[in-house]
Protein backbone atom coordinates (compact mmCIF):
# COMPACT_ATOMS: atom_id res chain seq x y z
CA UNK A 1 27.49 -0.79 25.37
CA UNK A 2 28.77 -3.10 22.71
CA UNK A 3 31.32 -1.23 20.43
CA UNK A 4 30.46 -1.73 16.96
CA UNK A 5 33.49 -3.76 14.61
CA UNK A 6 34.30 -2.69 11.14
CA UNK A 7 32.17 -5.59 9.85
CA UNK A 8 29.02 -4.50 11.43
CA UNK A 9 29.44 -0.65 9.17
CA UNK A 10 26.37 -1.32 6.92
CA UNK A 11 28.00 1.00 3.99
CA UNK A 12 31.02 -1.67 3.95
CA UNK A 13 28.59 -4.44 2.78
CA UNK A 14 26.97 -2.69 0.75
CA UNK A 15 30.31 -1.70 -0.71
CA UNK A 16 31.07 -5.42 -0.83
CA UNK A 17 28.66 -6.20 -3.43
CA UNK A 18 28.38 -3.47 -5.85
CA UNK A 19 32.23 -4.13 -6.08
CA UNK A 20 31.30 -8.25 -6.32
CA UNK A 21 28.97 -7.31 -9.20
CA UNK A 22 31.05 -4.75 -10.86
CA UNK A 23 33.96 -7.40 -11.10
CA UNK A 24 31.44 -10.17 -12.86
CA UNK A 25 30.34 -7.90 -15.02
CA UNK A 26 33.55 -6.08 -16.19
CA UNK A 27 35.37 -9.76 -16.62
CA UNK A 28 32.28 -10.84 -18.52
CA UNK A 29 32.47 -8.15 -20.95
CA UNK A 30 36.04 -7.79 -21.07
CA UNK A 31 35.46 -12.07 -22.31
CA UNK A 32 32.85 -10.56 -24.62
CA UNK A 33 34.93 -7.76 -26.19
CA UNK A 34 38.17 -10.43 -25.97
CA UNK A 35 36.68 -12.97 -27.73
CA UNK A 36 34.78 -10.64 -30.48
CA UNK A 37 38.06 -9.12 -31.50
CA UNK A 38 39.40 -12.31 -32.29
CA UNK A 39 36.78 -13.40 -34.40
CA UNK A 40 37.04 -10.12 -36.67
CA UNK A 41 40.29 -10.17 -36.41
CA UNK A 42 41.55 -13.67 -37.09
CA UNK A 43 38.43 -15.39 -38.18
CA UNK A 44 36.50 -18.30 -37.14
CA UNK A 45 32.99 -19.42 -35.57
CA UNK A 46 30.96 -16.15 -33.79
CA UNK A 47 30.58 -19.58 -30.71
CA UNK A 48 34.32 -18.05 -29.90
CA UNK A 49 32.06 -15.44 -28.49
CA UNK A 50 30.01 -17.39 -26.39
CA UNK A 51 33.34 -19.22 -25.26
CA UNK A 52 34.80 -15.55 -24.43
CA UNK A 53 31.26 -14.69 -22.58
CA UNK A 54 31.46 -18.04 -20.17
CA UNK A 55 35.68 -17.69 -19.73
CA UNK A 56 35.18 -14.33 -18.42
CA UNK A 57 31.96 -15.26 -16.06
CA UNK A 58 34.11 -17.82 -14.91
CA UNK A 59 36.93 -15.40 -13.91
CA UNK A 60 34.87 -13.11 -12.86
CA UNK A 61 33.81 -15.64 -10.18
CA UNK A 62 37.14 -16.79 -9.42
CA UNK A 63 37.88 -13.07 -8.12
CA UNK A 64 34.84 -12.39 -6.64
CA UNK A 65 35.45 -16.00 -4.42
CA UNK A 66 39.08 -14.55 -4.12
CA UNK A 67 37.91 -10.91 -2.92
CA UNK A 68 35.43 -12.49 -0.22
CA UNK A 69 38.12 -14.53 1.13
CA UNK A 70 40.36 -11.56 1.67
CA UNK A 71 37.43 -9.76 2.81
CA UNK A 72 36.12 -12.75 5.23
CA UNK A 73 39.97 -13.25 6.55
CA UNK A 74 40.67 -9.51 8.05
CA UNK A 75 40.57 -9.13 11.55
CA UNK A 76 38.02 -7.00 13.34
CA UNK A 77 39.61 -3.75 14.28
């Protein structure tokens, strides 16, 4: 019999992506809650908050694409 690697363990992938979306959505929000303090605190266009949104989707990505090549680099134990 084939013995099974770490990568084939079902509850690892599933794993994988609640943790992938967890990290968009906690970067998003943090851009969200970021970007709305500034406005109330130092003024300016509520857009800031639509900038904040889209800087924190976009690091959000970056780590997800960082966490998958960490994940996609390991060696099978």
């Amino acid at each position: 019999m084939k013995n099974k690697g770490n990568r084939d363990n079902p509850w690892r992938a599933a794993g994988l992506v609640g943790a992938l979306g967890l990290d968009i959505a906690i970067c998003t929000l943090l851009g969200y809650f970021a970007a709305n303090f500034a406005v109330q605190r130092f003024g300016g266009p509520r857009s800031w908050i639509v900038a904040g949104v889209m800087l924190g989707l976009f690091a959000g990505i970056g780590t997800v694409i960082m966490l998958l090549k960490k994940f996609l680099e390991e060696p099978d134990e």
